[in-house]
Protein backbone atom coordinates (compact mmCIF):
# COMPACT_ATOMS: atom_id res chain seq x y z
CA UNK A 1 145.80 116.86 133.50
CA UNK A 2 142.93 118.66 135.31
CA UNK A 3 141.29 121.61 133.53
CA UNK A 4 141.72 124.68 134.00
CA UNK A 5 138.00 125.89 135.62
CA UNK A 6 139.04 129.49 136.50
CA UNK A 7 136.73 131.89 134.54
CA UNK A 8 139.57 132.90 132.67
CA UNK A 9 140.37 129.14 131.15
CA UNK A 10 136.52 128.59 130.88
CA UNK A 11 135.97 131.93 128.55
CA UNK A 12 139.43 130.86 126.84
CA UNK A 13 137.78 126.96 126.06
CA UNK A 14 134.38 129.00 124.70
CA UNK A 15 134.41 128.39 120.98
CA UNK A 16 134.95 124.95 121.62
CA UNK A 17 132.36 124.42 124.17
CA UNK A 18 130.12 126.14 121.78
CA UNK A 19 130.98 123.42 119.20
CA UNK A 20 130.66 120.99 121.33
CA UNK A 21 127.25 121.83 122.95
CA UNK A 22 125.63 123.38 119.55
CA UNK A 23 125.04 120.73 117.33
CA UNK A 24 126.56 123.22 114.65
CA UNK A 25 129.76 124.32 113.57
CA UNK A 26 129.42 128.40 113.58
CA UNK A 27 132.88 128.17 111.29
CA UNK A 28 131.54 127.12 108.27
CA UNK A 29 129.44 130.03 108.02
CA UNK A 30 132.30 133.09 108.39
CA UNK A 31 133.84 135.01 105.83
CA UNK A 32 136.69 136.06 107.80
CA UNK A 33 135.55 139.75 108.16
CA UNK A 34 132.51 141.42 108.89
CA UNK A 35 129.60 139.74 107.09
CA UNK A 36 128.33 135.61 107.68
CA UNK A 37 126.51 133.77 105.42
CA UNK A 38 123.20 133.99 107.45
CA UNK A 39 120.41 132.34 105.31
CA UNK A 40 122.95 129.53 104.68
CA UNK A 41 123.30 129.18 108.62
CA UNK A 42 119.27 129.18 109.13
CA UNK A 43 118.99 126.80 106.27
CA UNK A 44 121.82 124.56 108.11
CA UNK A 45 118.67 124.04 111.02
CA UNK A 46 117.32 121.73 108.19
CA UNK A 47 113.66 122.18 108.77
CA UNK A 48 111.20 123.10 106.32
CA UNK A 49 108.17 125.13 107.79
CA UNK A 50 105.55 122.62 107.24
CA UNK A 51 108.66 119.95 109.28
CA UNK A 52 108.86 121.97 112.10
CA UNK A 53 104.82 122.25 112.17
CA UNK A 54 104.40 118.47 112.63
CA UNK A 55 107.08 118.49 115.64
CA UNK A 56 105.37 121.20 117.29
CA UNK A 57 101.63 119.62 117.09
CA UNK A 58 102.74 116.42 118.48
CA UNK A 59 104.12 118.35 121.18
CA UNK A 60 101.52 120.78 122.08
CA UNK A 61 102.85 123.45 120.11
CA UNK A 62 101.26 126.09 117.53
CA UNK A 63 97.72 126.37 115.58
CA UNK A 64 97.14 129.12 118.51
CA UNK A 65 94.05 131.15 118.03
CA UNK A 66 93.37 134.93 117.06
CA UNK A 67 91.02 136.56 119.23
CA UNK A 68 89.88 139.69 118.26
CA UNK A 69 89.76 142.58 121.55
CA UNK A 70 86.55 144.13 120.07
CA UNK A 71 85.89 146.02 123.64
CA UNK A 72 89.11 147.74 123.50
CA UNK A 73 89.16 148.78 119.99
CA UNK A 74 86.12 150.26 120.94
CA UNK A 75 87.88 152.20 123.63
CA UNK A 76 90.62 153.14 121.21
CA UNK A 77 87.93 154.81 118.06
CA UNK A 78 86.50 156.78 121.06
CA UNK A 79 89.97 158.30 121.58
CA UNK A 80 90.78 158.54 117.60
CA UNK A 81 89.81 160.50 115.11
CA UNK A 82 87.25 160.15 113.19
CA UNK A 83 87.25 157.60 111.10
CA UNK A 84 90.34 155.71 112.85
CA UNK A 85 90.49 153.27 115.29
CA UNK A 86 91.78 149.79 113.37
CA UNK A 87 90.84 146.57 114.79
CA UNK A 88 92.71 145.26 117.16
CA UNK A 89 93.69 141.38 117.21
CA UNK A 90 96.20 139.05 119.65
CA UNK A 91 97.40 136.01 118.79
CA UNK A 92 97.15 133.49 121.95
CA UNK A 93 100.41 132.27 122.35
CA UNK A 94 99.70 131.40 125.98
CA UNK A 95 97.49 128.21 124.59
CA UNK A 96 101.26 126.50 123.62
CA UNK A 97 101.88 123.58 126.32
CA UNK A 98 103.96 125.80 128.62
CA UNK A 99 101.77 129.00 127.86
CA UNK A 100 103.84 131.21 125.94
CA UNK A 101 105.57 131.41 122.06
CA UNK A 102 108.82 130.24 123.70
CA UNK A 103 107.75 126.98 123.84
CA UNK A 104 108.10 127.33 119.52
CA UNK A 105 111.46 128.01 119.75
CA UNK A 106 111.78 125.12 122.46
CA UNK A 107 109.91 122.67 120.10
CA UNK A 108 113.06 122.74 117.57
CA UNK A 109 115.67 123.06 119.83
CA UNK A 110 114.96 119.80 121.92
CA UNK A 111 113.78 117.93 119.03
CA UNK A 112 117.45 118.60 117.29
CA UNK A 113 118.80 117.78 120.85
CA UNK A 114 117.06 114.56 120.57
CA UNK A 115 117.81 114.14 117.42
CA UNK A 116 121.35 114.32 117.48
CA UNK A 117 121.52 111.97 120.61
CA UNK A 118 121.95 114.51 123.31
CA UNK A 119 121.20 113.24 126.70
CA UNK A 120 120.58 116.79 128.03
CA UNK A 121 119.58 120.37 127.96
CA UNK A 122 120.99 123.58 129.12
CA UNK A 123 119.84 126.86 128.77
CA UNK A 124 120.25 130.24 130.29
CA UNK A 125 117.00 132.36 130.95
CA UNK A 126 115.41 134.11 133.58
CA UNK A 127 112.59 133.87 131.56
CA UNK A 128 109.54 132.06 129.72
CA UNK A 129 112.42 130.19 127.31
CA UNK A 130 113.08 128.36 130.24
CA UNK A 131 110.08 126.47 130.88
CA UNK A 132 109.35 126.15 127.74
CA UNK A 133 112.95 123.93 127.18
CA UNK A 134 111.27 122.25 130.42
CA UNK A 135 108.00 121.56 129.43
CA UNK A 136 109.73 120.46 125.20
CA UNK A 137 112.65 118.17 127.46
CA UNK A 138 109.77 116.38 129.76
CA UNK A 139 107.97 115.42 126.76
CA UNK A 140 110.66 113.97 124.96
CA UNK A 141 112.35 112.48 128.06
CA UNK A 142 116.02 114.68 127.93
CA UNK A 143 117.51 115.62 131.10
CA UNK A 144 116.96 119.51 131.57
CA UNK A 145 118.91 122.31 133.45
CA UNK A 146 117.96 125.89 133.65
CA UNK A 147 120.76 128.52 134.12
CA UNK A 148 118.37 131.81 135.93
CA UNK A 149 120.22 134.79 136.55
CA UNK A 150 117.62 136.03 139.49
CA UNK A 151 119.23 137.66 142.47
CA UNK A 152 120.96 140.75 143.26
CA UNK A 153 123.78 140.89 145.38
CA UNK A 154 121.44 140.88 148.50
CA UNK A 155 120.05 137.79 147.81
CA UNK A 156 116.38 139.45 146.65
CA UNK A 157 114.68 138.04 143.46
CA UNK A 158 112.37 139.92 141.37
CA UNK A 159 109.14 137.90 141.78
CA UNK A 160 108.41 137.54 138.24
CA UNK A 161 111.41 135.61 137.80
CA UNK A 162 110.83 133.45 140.91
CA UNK A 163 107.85 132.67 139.59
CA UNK A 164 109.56 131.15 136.34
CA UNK A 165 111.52 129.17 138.36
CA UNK A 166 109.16 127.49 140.34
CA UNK A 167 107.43 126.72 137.05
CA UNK A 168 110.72 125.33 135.38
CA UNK A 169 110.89 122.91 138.64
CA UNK A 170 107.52 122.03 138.28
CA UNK A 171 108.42 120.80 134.72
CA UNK A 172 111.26 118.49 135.83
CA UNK A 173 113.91 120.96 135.44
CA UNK A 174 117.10 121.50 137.64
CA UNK A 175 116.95 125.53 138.13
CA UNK A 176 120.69 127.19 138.93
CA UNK A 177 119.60 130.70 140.54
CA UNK A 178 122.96 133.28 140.73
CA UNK A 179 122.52 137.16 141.26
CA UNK A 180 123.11 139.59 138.49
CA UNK A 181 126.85 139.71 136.92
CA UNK A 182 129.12 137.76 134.64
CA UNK A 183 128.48 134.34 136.69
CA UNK A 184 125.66 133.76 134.49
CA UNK A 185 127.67 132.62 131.04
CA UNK A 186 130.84 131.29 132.89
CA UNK A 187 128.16 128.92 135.08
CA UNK A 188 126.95 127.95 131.67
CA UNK A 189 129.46 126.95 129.78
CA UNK A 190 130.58 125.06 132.23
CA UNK A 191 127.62 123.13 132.94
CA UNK A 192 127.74 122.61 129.18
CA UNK A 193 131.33 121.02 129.16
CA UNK A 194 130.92 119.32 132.47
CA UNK A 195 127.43 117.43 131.07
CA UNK A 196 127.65 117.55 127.42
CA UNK A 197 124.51 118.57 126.96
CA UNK A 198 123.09 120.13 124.20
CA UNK A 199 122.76 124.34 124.43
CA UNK A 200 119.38 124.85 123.75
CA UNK A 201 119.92 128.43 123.18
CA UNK A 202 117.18 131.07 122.41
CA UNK A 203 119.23 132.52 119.43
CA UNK A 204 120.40 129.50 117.26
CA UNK A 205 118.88 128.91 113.87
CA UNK A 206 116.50 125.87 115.26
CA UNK A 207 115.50 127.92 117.83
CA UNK A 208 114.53 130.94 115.59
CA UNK A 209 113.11 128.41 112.26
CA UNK A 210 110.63 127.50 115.56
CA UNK A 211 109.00 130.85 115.43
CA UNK A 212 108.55 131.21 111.73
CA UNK A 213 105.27 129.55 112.35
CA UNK A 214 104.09 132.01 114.69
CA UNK A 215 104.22 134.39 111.27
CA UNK A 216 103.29 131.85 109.06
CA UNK A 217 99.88 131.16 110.85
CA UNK A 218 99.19 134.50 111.18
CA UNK A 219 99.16 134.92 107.69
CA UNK A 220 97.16 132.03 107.25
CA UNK A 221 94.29 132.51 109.96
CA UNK A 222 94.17 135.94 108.77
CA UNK A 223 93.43 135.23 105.19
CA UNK A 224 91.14 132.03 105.68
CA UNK A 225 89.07 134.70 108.55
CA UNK A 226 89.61 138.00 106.59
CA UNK A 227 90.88 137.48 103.07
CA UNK A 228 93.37 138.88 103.85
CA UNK A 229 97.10 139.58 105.60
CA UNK A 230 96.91 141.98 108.95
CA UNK A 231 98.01 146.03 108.28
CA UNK A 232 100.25 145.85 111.21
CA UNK A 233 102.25 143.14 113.46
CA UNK A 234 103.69 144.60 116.78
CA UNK A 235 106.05 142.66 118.44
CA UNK A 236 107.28 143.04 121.70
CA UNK A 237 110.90 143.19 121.17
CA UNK A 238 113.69 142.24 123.60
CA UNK A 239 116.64 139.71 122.30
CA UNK A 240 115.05 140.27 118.99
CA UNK A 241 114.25 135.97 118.57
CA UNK A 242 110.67 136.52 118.53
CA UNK A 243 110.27 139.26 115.66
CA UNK A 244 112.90 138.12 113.64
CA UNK A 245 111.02 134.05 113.56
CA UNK A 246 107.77 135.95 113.70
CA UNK A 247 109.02 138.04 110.44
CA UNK A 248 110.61 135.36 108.23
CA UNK A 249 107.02 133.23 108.69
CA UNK A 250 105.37 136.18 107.38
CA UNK A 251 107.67 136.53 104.64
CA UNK A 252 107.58 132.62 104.01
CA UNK A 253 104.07 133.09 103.58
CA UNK A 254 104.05 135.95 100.98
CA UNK A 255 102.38 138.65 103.80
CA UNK A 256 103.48 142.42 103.18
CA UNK A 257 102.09 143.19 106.61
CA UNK A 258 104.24 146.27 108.31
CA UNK A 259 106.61 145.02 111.17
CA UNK A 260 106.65 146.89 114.45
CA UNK A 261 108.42 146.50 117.54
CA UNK A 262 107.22 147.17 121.04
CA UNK A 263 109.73 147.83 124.14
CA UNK A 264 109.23 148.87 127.32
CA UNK A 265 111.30 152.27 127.82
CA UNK A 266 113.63 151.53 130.75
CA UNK A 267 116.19 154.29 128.92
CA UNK A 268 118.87 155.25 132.35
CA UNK A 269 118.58 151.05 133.96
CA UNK A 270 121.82 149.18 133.21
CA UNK A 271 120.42 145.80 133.39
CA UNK A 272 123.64 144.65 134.35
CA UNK A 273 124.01 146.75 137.83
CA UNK A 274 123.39 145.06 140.96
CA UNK A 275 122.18 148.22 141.75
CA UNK A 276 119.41 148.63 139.27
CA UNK A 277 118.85 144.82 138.84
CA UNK A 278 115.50 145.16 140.88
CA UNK A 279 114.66 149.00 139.80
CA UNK A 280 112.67 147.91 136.81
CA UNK A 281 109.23 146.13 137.03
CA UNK A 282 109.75 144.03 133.64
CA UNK A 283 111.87 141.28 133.28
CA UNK A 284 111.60 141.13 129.49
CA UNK A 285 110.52 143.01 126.57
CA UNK A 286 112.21 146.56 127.41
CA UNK A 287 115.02 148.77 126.02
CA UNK A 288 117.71 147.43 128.57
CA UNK A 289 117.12 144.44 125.95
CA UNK A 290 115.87 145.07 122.77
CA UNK A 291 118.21 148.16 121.87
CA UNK A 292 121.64 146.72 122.48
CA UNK A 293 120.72 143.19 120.94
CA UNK A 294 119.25 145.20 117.70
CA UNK A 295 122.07 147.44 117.44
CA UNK A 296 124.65 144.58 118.21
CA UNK A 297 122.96 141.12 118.01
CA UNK A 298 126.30 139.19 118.38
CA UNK A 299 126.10 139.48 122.24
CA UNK A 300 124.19 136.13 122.71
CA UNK A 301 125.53 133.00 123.62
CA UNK A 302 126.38 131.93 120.54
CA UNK A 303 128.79 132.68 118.20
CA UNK A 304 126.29 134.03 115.24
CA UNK A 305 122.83 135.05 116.72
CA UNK A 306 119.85 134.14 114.44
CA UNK A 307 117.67 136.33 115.72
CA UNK A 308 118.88 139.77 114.06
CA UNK A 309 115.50 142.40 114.44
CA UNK A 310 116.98 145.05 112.53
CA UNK A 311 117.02 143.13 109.16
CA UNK A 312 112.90 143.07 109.52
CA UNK A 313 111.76 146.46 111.62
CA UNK A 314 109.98 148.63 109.55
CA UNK A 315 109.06 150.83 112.91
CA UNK A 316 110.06 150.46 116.63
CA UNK A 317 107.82 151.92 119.29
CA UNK A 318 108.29 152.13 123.10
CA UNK A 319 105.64 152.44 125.99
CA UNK A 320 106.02 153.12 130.03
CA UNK A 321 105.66 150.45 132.43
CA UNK A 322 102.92 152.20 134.06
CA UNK A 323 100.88 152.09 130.49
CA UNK A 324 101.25 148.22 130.07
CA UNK A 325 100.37 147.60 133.94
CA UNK A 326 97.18 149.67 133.00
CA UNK A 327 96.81 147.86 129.47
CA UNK A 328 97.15 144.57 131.77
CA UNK A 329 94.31 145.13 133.95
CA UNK A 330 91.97 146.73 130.81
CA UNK A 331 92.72 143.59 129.05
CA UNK A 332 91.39 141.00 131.50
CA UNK A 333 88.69 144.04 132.50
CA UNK A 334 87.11 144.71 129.41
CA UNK A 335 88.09 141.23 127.48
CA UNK A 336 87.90 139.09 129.75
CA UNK A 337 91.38 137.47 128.91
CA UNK A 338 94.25 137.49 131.96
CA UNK A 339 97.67 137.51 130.59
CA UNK A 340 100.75 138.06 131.51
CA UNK A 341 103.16 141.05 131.25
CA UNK A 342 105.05 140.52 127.98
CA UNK A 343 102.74 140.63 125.23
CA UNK A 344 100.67 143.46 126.97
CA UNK A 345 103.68 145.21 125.93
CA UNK A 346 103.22 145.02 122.18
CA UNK A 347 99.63 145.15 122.93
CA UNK A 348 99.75 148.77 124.70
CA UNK A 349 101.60 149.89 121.21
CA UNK A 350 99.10 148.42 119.04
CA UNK A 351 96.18 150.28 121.25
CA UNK A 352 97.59 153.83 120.93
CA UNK A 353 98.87 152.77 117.15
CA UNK A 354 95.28 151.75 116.71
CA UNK A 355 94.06 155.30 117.05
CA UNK A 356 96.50 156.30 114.16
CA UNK A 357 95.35 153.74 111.66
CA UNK A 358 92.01 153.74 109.38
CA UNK A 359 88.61 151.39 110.96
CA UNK A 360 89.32 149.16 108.43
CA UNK A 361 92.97 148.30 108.81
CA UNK A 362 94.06 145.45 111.19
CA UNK A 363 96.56 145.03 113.71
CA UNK A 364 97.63 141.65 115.34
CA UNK A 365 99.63 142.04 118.49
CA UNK A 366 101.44 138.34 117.79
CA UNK A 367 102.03 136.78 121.36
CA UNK A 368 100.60 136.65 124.40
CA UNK A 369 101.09 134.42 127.47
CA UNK A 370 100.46 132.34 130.77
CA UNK A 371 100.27 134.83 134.11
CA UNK A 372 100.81 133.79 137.55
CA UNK A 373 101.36 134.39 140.97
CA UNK A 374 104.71 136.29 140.32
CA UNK A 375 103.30 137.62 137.14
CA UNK A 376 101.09 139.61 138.78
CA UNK A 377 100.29 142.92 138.99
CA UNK A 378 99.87 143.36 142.29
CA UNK A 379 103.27 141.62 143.30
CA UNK A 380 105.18 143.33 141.09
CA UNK A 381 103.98 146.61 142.45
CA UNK A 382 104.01 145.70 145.90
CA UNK A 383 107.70 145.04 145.13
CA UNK A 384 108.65 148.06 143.28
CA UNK A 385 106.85 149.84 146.49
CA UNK A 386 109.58 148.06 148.05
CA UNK A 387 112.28 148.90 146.30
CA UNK A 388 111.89 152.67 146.71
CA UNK A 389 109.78 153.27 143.30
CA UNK A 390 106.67 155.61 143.75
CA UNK A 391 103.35 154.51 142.28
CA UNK A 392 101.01 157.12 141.23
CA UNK A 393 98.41 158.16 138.86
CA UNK A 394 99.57 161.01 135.97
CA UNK A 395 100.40 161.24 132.90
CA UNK A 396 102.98 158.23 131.80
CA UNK A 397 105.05 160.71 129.72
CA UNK A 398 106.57 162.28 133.26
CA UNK A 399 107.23 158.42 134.33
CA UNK A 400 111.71 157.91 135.09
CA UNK A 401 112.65 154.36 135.19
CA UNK A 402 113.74 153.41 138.47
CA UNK A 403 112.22 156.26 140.36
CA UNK A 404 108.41 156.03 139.78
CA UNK A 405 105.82 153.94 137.72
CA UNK A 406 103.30 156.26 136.53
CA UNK A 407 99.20 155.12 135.58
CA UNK A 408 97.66 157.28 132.80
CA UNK A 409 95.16 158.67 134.81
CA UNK A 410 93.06 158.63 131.49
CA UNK A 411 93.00 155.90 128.56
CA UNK A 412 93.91 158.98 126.36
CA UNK A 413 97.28 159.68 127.70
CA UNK A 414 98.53 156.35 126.49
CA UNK A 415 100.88 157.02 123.94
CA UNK A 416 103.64 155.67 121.86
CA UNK A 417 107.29 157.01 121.32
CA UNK A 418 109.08 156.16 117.93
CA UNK A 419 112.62 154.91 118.13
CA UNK A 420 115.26 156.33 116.19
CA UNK A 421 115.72 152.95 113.86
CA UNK A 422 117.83 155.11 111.29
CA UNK A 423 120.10 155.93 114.54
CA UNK A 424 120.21 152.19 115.57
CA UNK A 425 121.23 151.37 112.13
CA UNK A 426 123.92 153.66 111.96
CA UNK A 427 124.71 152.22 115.35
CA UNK A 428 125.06 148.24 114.11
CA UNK A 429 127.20 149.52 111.26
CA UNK A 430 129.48 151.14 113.93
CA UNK A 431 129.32 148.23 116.00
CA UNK A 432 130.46 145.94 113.33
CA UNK A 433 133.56 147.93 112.51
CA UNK A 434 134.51 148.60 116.02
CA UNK A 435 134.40 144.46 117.02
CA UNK A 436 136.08 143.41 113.68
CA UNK A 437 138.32 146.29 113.10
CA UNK A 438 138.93 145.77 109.59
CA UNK A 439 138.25 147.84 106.25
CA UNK A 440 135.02 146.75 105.02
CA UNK A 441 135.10 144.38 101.77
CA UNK A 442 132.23 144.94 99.30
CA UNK A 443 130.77 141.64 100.77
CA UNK A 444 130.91 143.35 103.74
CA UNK A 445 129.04 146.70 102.56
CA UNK A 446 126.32 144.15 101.00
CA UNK A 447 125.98 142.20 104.12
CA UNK A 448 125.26 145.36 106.65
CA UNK A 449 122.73 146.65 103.81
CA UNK A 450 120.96 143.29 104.55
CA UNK A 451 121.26 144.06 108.28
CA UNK A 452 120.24 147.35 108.96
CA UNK A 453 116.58 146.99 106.58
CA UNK A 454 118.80 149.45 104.12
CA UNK A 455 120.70 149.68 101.19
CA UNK A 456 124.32 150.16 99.87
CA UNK A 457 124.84 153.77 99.82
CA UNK A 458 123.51 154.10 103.73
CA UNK A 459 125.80 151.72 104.69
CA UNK A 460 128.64 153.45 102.80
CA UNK A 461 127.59 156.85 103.95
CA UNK A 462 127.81 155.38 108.18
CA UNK A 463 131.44 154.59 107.47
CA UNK A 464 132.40 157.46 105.56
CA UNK A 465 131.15 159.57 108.46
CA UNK A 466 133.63 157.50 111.04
């Protein structure tokens, strides 16, 4: 008897699929209510940190260097205060084999697929994740298809994401383009039930134990340089996989260094809407991401996601576009160093942050990566311009998603803009009750403490005030 392919009996056949295509069995992990046994599930990935760093350095992967962006912390202690200004480090992430700190989670994720005898992988990105999979799946000879939600309903493709593509391709990938909408997860599960590949997903626990050496060397390089952990670690912060690895390394390696994330503010964009799909100038790393995956981090395609950002964010900061375009072009300008749009993100934080700090703190902006033709300033503007966004010089603060893209017309009006994390908290508690719809267990209580970076009695306070 034929199965039933509609996207109804597809959805219905998820959990299995899932099973199937994981490697892991989500299951053994529940409690039956709200809270999951979540260090149990990352310690089910069965990789130790100094494991997963042998897999990743036969494989191009990790021992990245730490450059330090003297010129622009310069520029940032003319703006401070006296006697502020902290240093200002990156991490270069795009030196990983397909030039960005996806290719850690990649590492793990294809070697388990190998592992575990998979022929194949799948994975659904518009993104960096996918050539990374590529680039990990060529090297140990797997089959590899890309699922790339890229079009809107008209058929037009932000360039960024075109640009991914082609890369994927040029890895040996199979890329599946489809336009904004729900096609995206039925088309992959059922490429994962109609191959039986493995889902090399950006959010299961190999996939996340891949980036706890991003943290781990941090702490490292930092003390073997400085003698000492970095002040600060901003993270650009979107499905909330890269802070959450990047956080348990540090912890793994005994650093106390504050945790901050970095979004782009896209605040009135439904990422979702046709409509809007090609309003925004950043693919990743903005609020259309990073806010509903902390406040909800369930939404991935997986059962459990083990990237949960709100366990590990001491402080959550969002910039304009128009800021990191400008931070882009300073970076390559007065560095030297050309990178591409994602990391400048966490980077624009750190340089306004900077000007906050003491001279003789440190902050490491932990990722950067590859640029090209679609990565771009130039095309990405060029495309807003077509698109109906106005480009101008101002002050970023006046910037509106969707409607203009704003240049400080002066280093000094970049800013940063806290997030309400107590709100967002308050918002994953919520969250939880409203998808399980059951009275909270003590378990529970003890498990959203754990989740929302709190304790006990916030937790308990959030549900009174339902």
């Amino acid at each position: 008897m034929s199965k039933d392919m509609s996207y109804a009996g597809v959805m219905a056949r998820r959990p299995e699929i899932m099973k199937n295509s994981a490697g892991l069995d989500f299951s053994l992990f529940e409690s039956g209510s709200i809270a999951f046994d979540y260090e149990r599930m990352m310690k089910a990935a069965g990789f130790t940190i100094e494991e997963i760093q042998k897999i990743q350095s036969e494989h191009g992967v990790g021992n990245t260097p730490i450059i330090e962006l003297r010129n622009l912390t310069a520029l940032a202690r003319k703006l401070a205060p006296e006697g502020k200004g902290a240093r200002i480090f990156i991490k270069d992430e795009a030196a990983n084999a397909s030039g960005s700190f996806k290719a850690r989670r990649a590492s793990t994720a294809v070697y388990q697929a190998k592992k575990l005898g998979y022929k194949g992988v799948v994975t659904a990105t518009s993104g960096n994740y996918g050539a990374a999979v590529a680039s990990q799946a060529a090297m140990y000879g797997l089959k590899c298809i890309v699922v790339q939600e890229c079009y809107d309903s008209r058929g037009v493709g932000q360039p960024e994401i075109i640009e991914k593509a082609r890369k994927c391709e040029a890895l040996g990938a199979e890329v599946v383009q489809l336009s904004v909408g729900p096609e995206l997860f039925y088309t992959f599960l059922r490429i994962l039930e109609e191959t039986g590949y493995f889902n090399a997903s950006l959010y299961t626990p190999f996939a996340i134990a891949g980036v706890e050496t991003l943290g781990y060397e941090i702490a490292m390089q930092f003390r073997e340089k400085h003698g000492k952990d970095p002040d600060v670690v901003v993270v650009t912060n979107a499905g909330g996989g890269n802070l959450t690895g990047t956080a348990r390394g540090l912890r793994k390696a005994g650093a106390q260094s504050k945790i901050v994330a970095a979004s782009v503010d896209l605040s009135g964009l439904h990422m979702a809407a046709d409509t809007q799909f090609n309003k925004k100038s950043f693919t990743t790393g903005h609020t259309g991401f990073g806010m509903p995956f902390s406040t909800w981090p369930d939404r991935s395609d997986v059962p459990r996601s083990a990237a949960r950002p709100l366990r590990y964010i001491e402080r959550y900061l969002t910039v304009h576009q128009g800021e990191v375009f400008y931070i882009t072009e300073a970076l390559a300008t007065l560095e030297g160093l050309e990178k591409g749009p994602a990391g400048n993100t966490a980077l624009t934080a750190a340089f306004a942050l900077a000007q906050e700090l003491d001279k003789d703190q440190m902050i490491v902006v932990q990722e950067t990566e590859y640029t090209g033709a679609g990565k771009h300033i130039q095309p990405q503007l060029s495309f807003a311009r077509d698109n109906g966004i106005e480009i101008k010089f101002g002050d970023p603060k006046d910037e509106v998603p969707g409607k203009n893209i704003i240049f400080p017309s002066h280093p000094s009006l970049i800013k940063v803009n806290d997030a309400d994390v107590i709100h967002m908290r308050k918002s994953l508690i919520k969250n939880a009750l409203a998808n399980y719809n059951v009275t909270p267990t003590e378990a529970d209580i003890e498990f959203l403490a754990l989740e929302t970076n709190s304790d006990v009695e916030f937790v308990k306070a959030t549900i009174a005030s339902e």
